[in-house]
Each structure stands twice: as C-alpha cells, then as structure tokens.
N, C-alpha and C. Protein backbone atom coordinates (compact mmCIF):
# COMPACT_ATOMS: atom_id res chain seq x y z
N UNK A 1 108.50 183.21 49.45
CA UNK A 1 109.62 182.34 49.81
C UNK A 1 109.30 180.89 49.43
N UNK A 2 110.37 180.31 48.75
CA UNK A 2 110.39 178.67 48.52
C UNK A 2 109.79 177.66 49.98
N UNK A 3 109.18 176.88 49.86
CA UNK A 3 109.35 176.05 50.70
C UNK A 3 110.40 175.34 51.07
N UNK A 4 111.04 175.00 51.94
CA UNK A 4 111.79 173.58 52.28
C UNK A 4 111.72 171.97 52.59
N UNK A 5 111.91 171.37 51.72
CA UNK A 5 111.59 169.93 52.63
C UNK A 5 112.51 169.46 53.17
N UNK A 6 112.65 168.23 54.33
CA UNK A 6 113.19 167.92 54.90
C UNK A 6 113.94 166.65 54.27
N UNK A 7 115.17 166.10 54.89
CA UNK A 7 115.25 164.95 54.00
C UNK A 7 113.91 163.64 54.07
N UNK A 8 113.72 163.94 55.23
CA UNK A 8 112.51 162.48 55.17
C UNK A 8 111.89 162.80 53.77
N UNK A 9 111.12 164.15 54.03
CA UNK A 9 109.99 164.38 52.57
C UNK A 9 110.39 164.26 51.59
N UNK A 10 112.03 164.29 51.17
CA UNK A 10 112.70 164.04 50.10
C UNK A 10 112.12 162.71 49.99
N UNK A 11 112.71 162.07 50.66
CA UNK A 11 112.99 160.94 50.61
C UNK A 11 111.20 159.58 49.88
N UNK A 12 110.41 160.36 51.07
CA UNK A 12 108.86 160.20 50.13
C UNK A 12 108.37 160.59 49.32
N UNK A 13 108.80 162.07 48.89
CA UNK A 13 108.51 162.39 47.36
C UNK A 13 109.05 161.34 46.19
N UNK A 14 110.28 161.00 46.90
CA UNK A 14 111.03 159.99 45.73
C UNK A 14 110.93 158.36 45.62
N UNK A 15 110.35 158.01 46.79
CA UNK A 15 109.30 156.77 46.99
C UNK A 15 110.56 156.00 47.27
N UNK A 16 111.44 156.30 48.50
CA UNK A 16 113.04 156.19 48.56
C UNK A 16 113.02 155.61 50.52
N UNK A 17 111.77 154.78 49.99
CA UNK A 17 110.87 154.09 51.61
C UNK A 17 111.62 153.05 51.75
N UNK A 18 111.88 152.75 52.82
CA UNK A 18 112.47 151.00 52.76
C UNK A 18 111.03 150.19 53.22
N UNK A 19 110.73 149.14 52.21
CA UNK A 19 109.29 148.10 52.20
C UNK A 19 109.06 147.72 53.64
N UNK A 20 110.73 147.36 54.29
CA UNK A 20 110.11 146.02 55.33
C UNK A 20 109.72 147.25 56.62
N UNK A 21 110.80 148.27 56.86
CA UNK A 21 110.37 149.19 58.17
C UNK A 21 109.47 150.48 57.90
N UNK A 22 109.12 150.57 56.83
CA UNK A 22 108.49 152.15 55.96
C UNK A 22 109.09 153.21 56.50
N UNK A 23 110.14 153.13 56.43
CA UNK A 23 111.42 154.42 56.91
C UNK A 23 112.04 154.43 55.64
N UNK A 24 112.30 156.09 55.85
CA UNK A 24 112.82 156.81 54.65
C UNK A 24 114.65 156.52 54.84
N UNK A 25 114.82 156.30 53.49
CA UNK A 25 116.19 155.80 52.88
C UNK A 25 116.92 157.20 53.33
N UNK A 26 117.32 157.89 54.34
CA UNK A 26 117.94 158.73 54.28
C UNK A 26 119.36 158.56 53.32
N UNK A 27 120.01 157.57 54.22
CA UNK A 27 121.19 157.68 53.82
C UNK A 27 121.51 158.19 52.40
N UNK A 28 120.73 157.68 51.77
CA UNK A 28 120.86 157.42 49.74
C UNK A 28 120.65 158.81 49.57
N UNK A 29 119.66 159.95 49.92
CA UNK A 29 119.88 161.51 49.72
C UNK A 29 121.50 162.05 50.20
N UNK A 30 121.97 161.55 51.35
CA UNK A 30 123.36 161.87 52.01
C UNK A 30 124.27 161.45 51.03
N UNK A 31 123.92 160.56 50.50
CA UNK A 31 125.57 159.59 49.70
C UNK A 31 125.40 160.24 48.47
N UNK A 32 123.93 160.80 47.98
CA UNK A 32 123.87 161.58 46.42
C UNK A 32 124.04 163.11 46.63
N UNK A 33 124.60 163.42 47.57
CA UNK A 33 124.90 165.02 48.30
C UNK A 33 126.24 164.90 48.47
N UNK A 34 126.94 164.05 49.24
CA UNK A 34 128.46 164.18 48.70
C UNK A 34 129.10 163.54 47.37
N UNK A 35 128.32 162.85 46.57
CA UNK A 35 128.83 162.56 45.31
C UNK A 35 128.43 163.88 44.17
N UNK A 36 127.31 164.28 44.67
CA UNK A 36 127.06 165.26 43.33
C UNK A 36 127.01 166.78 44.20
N UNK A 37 128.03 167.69 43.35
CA UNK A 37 128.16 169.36 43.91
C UNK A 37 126.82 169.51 43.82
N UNK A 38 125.93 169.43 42.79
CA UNK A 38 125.05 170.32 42.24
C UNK A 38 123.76 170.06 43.49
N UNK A 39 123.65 169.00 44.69
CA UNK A 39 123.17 169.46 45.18
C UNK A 39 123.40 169.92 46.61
N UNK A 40 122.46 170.71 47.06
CA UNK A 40 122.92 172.08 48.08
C UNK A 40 122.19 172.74 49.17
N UNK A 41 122.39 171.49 50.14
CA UNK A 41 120.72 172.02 50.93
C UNK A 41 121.26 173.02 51.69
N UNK A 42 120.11 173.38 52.82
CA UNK A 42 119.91 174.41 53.86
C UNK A 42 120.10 173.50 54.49
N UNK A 43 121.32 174.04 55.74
CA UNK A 43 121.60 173.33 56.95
C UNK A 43 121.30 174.03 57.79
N UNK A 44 120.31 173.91 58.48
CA UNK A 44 119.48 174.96 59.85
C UNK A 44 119.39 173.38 61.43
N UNK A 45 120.38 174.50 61.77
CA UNK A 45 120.62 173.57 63.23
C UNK A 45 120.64 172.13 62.92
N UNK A 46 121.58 172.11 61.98
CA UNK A 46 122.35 170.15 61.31
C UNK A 46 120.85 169.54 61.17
N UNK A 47 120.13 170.12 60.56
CA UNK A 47 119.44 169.49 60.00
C UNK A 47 119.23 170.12 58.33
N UNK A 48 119.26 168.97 57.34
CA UNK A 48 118.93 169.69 55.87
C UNK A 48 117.85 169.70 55.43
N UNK A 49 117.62 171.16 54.61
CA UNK A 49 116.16 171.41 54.41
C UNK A 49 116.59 171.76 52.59
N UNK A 50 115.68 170.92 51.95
CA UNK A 50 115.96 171.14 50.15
C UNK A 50 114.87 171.74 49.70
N UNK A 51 115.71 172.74 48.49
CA UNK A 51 114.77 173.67 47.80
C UNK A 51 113.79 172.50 46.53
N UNK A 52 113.33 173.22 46.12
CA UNK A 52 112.44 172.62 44.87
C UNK A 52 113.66 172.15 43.66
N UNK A 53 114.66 173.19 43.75
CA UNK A 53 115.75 172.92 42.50
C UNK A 53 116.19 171.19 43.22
N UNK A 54 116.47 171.09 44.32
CA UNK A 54 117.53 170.02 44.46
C UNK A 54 116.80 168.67 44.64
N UNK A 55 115.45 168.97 44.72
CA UNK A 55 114.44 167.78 44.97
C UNK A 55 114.40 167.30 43.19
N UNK A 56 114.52 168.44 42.11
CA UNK A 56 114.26 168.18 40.58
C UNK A 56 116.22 167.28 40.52
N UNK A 57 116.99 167.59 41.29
CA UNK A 57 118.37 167.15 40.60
C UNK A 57 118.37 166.09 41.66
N UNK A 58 118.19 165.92 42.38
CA UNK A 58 117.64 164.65 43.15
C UNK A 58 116.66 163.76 42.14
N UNK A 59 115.93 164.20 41.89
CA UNK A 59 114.73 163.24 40.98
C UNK A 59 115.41 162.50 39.86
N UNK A 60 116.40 163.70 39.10
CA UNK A 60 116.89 162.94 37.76
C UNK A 60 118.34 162.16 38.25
N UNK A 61 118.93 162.30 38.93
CA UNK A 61 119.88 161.46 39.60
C UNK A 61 119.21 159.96 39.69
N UNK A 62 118.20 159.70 40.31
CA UNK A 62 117.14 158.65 40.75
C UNK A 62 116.82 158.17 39.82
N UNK A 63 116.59 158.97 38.48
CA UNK A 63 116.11 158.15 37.59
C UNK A 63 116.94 157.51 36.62
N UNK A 64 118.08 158.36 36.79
CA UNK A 64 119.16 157.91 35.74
C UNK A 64 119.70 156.53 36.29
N UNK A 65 120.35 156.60 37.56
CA UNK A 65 121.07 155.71 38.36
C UNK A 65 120.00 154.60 38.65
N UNK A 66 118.84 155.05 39.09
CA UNK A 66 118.28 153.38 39.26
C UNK A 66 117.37 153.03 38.29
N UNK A 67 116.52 153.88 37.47
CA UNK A 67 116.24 153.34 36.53
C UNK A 67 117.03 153.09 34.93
N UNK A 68 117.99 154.21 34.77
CA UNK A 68 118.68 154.27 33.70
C UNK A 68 119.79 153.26 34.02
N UNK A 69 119.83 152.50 34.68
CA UNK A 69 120.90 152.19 35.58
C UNK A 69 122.39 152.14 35.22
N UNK A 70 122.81 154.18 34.80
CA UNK A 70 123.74 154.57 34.94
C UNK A 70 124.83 154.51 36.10
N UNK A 71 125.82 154.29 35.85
CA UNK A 71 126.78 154.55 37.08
C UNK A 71 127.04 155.97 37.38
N UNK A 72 127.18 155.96 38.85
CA UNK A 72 127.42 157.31 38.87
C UNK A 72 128.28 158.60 38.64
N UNK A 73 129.38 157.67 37.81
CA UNK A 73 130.68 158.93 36.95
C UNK A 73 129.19 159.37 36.16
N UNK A 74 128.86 158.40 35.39
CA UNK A 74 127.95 158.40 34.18
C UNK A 74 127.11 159.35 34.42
N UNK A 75 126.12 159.54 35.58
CA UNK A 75 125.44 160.55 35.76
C UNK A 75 126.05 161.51 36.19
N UNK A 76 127.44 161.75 36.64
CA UNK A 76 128.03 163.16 36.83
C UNK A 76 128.17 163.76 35.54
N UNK A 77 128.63 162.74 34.51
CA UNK A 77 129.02 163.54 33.31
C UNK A 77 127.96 163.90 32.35
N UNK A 78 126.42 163.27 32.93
CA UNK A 78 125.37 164.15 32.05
C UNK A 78 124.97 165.30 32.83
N UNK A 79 125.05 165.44 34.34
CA UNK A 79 124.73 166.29 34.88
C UNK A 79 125.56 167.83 34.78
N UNK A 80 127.23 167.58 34.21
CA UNK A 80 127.71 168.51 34.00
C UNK A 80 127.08 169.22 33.07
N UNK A 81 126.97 168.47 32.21
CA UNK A 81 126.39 169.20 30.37
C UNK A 81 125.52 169.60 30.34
N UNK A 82 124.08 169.34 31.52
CA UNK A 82 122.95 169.83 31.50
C UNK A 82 122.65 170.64 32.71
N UNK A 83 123.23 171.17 33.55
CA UNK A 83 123.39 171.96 35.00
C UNK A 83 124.14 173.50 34.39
C-alpha cells in the first residue's frame, strides 16, 4: 500500500513553510485542489491525506506557477496536455 501524507507534509516536502511562524502554508495546497481537478486526496475523517501521484502534480504546479511564474489558466492548460 502507498503511503499517505498529510497536508502539513505536503506542505514541507514543498518547502511551502511560512519564514516568520515556520507553519505550513496550508491554505496554498487547498486553493491548488480546488483550482486543479487533477488533484485528489483521501479525505479520512475531513482530514486530507495525498498519494505520491498528487504530491508529483502538486510539485509541478509549484514549479510552474512560482518559479515558471505561469498563471494559473497557463498551468491548467499544460497540465491538460500532459495528465
């Protein structure tokens, strides 16, 4: 069986820390979960738990948008072509 992470661990895998309180950016996994279908967690007792796939479409979202600094139609419409 896959592991699950939680959003926090998302959130530190993706270095998605806020500097001044070292708390994880939840929100920004939440706001890239209702903007993009493609990702799709496990909701076990309202809490979300992400597979390995959605932590990789999480990652390139992150990189496109803040380092590519695509907008996010922009990264929907590469994510269609390559999903």
């Amino acid at each position: 069986m896959k592991k699950l992470s939680t959003i926090s661990e998302v959130c530190e895998i993706l270095g998605l820390i806020n500097p001044k309180t070292n708390k994880p950016l939840n929100y920004v996994i939440r706001y890239w979960e209702k903007e993009f279908k493609q990702i799709k967690p496990k909701i076990i007792n309202s809490h979300r738990y992400y597979s390995s796939k959605d932590i990789e479409i999480i990652k390139n979202i992150k990189f496109l948008s803040k380092e590519l600094k695509i907008t996010i139609a922009g990264v929907k419409k590469i994510l269609e072509y390559n999903i």
